[in-house]
C-alpha atoms as a PDB file:
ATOM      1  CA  UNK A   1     -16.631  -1.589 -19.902  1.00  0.00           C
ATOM      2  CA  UNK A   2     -13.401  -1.988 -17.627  1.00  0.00           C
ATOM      3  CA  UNK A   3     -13.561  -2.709 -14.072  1.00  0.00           C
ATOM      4  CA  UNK A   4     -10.692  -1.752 -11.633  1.00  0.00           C
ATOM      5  CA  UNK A   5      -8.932  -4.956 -10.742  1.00  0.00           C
ATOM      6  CA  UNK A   6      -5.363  -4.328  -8.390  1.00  0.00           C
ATOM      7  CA  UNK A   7      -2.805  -1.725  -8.231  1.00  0.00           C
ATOM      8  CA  UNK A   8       0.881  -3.752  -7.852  1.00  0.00           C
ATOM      9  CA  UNK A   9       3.790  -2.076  -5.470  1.00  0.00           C
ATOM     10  CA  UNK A  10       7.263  -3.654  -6.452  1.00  0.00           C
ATOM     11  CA  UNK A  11       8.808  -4.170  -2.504  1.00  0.00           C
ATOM     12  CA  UNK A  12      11.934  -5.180  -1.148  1.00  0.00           C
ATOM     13  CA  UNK A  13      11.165  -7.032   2.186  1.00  0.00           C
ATOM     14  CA  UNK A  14       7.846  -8.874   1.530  1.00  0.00           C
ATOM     15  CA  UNK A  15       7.320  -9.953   4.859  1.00  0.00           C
ATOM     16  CA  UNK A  16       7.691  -5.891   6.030  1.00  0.00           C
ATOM     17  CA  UNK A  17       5.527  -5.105   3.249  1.00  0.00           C
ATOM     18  CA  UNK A  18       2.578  -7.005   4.215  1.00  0.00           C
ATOM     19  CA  UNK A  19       2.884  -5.866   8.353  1.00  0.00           C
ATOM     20  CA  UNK A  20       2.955  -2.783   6.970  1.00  0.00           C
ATOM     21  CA  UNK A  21      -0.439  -2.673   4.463  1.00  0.00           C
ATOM     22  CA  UNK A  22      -2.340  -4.600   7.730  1.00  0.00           C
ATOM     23  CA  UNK A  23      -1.061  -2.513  10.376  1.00  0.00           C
ATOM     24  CA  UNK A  24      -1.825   0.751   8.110  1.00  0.00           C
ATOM     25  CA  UNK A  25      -4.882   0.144   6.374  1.00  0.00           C
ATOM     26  CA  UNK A  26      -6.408  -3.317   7.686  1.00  0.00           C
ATOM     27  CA  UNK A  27      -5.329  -5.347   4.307  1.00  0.00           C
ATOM     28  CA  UNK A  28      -5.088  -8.961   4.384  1.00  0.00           C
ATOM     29  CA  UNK A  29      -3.050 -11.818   1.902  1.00  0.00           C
ATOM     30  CA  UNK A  30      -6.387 -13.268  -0.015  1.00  0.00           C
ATOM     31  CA  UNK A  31      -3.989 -14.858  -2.337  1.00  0.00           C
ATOM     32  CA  UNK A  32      -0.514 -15.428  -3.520  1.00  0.00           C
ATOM     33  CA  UNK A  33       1.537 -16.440  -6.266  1.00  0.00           C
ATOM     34  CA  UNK A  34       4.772 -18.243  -6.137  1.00  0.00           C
ATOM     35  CA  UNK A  35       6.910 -20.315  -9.064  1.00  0.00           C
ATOM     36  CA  UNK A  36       8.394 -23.740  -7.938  1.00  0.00           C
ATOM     37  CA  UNK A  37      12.506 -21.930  -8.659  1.00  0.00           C
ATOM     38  CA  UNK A  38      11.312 -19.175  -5.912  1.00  0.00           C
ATOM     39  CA  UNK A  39      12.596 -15.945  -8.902  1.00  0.00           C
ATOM     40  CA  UNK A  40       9.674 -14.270  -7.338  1.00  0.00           C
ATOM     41  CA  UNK A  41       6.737 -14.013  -5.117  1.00  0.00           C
ATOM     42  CA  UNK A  42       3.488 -11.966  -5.474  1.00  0.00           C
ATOM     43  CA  UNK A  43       0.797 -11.169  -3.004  1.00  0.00           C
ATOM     44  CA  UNK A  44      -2.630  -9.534  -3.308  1.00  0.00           C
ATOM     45  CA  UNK A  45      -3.887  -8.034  -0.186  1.00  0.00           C
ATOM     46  CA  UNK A  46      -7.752  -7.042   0.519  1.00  0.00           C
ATOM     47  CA  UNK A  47      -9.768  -4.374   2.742  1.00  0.00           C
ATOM     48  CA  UNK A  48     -12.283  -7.793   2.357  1.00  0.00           C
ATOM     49  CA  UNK A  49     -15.145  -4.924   0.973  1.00  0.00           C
ATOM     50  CA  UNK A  50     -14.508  -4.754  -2.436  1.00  0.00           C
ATOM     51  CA  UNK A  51     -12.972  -6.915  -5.623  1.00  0.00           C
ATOM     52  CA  UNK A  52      -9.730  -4.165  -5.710  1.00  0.00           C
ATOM     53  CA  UNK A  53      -6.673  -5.264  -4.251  1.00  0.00           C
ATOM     54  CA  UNK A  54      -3.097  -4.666  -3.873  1.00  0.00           C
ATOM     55  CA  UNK A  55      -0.590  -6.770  -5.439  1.00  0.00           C
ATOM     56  CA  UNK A  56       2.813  -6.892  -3.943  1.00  0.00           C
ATOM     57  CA  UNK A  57       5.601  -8.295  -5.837  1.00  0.00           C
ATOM     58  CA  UNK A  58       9.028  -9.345  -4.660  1.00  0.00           C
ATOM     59  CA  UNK A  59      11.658  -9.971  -6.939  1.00  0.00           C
ATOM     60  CA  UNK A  60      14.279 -12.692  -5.703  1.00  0.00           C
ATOM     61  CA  UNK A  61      17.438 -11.125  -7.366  1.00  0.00           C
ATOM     62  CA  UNK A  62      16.862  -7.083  -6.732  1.00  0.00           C
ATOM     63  CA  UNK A  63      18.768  -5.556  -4.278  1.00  0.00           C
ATOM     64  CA  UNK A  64      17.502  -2.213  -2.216  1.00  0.00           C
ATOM     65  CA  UNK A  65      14.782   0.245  -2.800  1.00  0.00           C
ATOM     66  CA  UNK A  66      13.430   1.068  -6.402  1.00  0.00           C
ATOM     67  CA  UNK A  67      13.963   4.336  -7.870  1.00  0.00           C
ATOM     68  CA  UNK A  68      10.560   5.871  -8.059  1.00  0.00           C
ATOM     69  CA  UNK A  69      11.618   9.018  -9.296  1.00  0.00           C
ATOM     70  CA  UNK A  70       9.204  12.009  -8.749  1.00  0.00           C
ATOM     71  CA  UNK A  71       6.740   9.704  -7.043  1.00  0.00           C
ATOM     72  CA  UNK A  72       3.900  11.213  -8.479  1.00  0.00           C
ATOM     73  CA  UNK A  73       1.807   8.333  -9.180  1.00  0.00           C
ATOM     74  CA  UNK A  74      -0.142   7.013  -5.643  1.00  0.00           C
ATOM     75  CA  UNK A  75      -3.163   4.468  -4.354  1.00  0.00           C
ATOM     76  CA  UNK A  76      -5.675   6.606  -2.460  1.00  0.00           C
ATOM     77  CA  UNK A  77      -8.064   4.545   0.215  1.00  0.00           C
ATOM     78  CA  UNK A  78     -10.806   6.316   1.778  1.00  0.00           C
ATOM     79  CA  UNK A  79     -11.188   6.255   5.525  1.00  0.00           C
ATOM     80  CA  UNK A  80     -14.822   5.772   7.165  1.00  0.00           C
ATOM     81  CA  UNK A  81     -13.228   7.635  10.292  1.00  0.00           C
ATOM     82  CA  UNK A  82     -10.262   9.638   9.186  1.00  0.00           C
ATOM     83  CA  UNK A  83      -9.191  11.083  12.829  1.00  0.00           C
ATOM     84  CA  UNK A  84      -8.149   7.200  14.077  1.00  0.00           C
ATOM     85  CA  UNK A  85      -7.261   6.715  10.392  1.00  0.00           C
ATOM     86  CA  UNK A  86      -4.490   9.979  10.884  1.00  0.00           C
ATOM     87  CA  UNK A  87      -4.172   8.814  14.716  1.00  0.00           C
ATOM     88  CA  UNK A  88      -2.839   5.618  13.442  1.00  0.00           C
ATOM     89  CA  UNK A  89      -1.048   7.108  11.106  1.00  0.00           C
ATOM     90  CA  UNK A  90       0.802   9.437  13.273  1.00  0.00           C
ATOM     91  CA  UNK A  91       1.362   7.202  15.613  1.00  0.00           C
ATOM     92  CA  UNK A  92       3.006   4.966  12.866  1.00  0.00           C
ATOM     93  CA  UNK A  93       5.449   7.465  12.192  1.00  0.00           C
ATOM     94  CA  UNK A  94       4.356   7.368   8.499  1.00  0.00           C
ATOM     95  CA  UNK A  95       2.362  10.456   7.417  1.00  0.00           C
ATOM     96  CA  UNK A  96       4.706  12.230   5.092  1.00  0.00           C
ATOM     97  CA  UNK A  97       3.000  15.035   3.490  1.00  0.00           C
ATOM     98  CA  UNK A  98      -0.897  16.887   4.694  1.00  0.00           C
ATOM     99  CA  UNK A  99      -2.991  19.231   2.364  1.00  0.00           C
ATOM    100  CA  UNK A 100      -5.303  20.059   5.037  1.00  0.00           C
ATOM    101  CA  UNK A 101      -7.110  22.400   3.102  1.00  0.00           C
ATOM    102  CA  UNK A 102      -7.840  19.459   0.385  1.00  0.00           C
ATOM    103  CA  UNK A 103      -8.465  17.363   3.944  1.00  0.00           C
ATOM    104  CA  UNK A 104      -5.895  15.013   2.933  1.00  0.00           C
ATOM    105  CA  UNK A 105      -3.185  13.277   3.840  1.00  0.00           C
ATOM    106  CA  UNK A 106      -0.237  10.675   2.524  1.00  0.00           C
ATOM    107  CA  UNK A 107       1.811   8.020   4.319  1.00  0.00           C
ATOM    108  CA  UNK A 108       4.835   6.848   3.031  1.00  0.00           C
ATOM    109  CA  UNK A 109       5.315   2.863   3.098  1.00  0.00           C
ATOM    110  CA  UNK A 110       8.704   0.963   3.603  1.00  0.00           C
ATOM    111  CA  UNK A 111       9.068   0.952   0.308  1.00  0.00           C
ATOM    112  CA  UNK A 112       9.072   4.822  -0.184  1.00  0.00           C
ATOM    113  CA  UNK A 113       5.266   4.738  -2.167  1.00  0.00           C
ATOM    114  CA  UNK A 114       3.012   7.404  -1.140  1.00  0.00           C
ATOM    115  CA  UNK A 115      -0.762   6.286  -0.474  1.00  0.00           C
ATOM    116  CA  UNK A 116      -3.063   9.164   0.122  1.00  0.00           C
ATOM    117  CA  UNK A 117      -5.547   9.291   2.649  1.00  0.00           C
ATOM    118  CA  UNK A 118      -8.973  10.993   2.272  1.00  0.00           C
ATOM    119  CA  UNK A 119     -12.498  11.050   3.979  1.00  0.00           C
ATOM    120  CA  UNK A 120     -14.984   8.300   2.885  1.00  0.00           C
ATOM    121  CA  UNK A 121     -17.470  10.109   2.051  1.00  0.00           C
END
């Protein structure tokens, strides 16, 4: 049997990164891992409910964005009250794309990943 563990998000501006992920969804650092010559730097951020987390990783020597082609793969949270969930979001400036007949929703992060956005529930 496999259990879901962490999804990882490759980002440019760690510290952006993480205001981001606890502004938008309420994730906190619950650890990190960084080597003594500094090449990289990886955080794993929690909702603090379950054992799933998101991994950001920062790589010392790239430069911009990363080319995420189509963008087709995404992290989906569920929201226990999806109006402030889309009220945040809006106000954010973030939501990129709605399905409203799916009653969904994505936000786009600094990075350019979409995370979709659905009722818990």
């Amino acid at each position: 049997m496999f259990y879901l563990n962490h999804v990882n998000f490759n980002v440019s501006d760690i510290q952006r990164s993480m205001a981001f992920y606890e502004k938008a969804f309420g994730l906190r650092e619950v650890r990190r891992i960084t080597p003594e010559d500094g090449a990289f730097l990886i955080v794993f951020l929690s909702d603090g409910a379950s054992d799933f987390s998101v991994e950001l990783t920062w790589l010392r020597g790239k430069q911009g964005k990363y080319n995420l082609g189509d963008n087709e793969t995404h992290l989906c949270l569920a929201a226990d009250d999806f109006e402030a969930a889309y009220a945040l979001h809006a106000g954010m400036g973030v939501i990129c794309y709605e399905n409203t007949g799916m009653g969904v929703y994505f936000v786009e992060d600094p990075d350019g990943y979409w995370i979709e956005i659905k009722k818990h529930r």
